[in-house]
Each structure stands twice: as structure tokens, then as C-alpha cells.
C-alpha atoms as a PDB file:
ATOM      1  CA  UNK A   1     113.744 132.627-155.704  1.00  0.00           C
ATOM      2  CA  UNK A   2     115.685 135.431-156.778  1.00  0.00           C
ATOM      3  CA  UNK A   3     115.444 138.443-158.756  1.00  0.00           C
ATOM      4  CA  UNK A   4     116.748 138.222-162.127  1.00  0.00           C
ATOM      5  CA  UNK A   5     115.285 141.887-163.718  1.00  0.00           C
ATOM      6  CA  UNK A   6     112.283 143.826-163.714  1.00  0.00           C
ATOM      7  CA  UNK A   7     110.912 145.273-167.140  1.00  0.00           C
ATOM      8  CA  UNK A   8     107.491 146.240-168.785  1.00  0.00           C
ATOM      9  CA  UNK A   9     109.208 145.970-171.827  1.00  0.00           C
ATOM     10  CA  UNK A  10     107.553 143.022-173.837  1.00  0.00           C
ATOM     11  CA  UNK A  11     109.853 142.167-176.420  1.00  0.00           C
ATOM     12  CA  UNK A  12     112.880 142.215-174.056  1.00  0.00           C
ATOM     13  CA  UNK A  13     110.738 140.000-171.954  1.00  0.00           C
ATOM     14  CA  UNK A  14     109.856 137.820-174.868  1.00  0.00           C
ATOM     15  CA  UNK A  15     113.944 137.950-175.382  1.00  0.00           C
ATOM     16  CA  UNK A  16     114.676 136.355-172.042  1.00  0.00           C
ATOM     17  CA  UNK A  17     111.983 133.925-171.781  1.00  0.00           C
ATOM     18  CA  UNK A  18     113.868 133.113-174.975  1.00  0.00           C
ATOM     19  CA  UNK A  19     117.314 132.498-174.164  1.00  0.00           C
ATOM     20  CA  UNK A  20     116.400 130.959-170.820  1.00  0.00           C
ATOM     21  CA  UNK A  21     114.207 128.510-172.414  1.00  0.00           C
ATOM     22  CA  UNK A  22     116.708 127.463-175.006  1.00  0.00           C
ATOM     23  CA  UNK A  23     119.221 127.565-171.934  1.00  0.00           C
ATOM     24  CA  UNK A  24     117.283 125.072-169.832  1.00  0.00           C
ATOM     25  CA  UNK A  25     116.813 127.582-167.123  1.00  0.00           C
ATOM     26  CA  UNK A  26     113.307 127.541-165.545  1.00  0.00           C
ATOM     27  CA  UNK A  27     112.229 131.722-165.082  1.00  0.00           C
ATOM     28  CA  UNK A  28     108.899 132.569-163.101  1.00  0.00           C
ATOM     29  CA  UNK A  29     107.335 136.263-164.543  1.00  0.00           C
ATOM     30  CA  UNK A  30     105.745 137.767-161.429  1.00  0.00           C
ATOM     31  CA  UNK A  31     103.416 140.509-161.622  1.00  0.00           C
ATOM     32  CA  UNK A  32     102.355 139.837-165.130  1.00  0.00           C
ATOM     33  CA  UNK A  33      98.737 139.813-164.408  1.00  0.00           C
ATOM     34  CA  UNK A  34      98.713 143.086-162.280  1.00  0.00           C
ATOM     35  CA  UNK A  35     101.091 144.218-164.746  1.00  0.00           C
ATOM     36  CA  UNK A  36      98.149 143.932-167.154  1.00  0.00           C
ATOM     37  CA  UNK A  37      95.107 145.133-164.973  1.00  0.00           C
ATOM     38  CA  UNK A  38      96.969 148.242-163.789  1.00  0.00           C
ATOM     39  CA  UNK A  39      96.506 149.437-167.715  1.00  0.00           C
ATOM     40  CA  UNK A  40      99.216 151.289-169.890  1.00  0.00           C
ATOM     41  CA  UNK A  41     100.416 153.386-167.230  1.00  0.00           C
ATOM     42  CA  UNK A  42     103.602 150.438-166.759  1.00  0.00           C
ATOM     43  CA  UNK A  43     103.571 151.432-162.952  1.00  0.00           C
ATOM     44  CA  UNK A  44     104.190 148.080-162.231  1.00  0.00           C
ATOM     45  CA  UNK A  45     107.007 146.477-163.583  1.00  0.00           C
ATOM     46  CA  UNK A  46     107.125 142.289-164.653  1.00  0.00           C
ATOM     47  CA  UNK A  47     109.516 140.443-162.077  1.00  0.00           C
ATOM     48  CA  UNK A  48     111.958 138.130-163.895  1.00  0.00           C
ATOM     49  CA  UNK A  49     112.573 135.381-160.798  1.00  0.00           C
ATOM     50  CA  UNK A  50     115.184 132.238-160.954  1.00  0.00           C
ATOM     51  CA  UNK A  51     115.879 129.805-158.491  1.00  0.00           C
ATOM     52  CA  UNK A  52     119.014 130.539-156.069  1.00  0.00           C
ATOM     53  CA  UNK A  53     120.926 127.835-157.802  1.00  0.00           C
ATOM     54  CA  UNK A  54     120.028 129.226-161.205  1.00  0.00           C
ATOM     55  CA  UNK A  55     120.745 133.333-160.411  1.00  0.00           C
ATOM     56  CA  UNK A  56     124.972 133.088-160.917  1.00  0.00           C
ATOM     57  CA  UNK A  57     124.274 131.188-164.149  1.00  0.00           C
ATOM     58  CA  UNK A  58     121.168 133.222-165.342  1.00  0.00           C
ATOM     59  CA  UNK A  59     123.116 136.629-164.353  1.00  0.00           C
ATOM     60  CA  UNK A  60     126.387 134.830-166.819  1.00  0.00           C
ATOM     61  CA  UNK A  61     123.681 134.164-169.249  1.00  0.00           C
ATOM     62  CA  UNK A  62     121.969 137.397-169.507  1.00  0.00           C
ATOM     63  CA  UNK A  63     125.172 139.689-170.063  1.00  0.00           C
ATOM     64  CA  UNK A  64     126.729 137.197-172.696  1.00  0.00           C
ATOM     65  CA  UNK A  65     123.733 137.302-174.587  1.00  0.00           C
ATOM     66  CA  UNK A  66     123.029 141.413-174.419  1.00  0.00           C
ATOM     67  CA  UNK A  67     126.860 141.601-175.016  1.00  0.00           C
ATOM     68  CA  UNK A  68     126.077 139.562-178.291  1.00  0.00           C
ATOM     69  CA  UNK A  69     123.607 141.790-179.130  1.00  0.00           C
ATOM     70  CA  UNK A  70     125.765 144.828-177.958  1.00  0.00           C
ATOM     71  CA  UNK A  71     123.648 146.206-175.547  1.00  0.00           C
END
């Protein structure tokens, strides 16, 4: 597994569960639960993991679609 992004930002993680979904491109969220224990305070940050063989493509996938999006 590698690191795709980290974020507390739930719409932008909403976003790329999206696009990876419609993609075919299996994502793992880690630290969502401690995420929400740890309250509002967003000191820890949602891991957005892919597999090895996924990360070049997911990385290709990610800025085409914020460049879409112009971000």
C-alpha cells in the first residue's frame, strides 16, 4: 500500500472515493475512525492508500481530474 493523500476535508474525500470508484481503482481510508474519535480538532488527518500497482495510475488520475476542475 501506498500513500495516495491525506485530508480531513470530507467533501474532497467524498470527491476521490468518487472518481476512484467510477475509475475501478480500489482506495483504503485509514484513520477514519480515529479521525472521528479525536473530535473537531482535525489533528489527525484521513490516509488515502492504493495498492503499489494502482499509485502511478491513481497519482495520473487525481491531477487530470483536479486539473478538470482547475484546482
Amino acid at each position: 500500500m501506498k500513500e495516495l493523500l491525506r485530508s480531513n476535508d470530507l467533501i474532497h474525500l467524498s470527491w476521490i472515493r468518487s472518481i476512484f470508484k467510477e475509475a475501478g481503482i480500489q482506495i483504503f481510508i485509514m484513520d477514519e475512525h480515529m479521525s472521528v474519535l479525536e473530535g473537531s480538532a482535525n489533528a489527525i488527518p484521513r490516509r488515502v492508500m492504493v495498492s503499489e500497482q494502482d499509485h502511478a495510475q491513481a497519482l495520473r488520475l487525481m491531477k487530470s481530474a483536479k486539473s478538470e476542475l482547475n484546482l
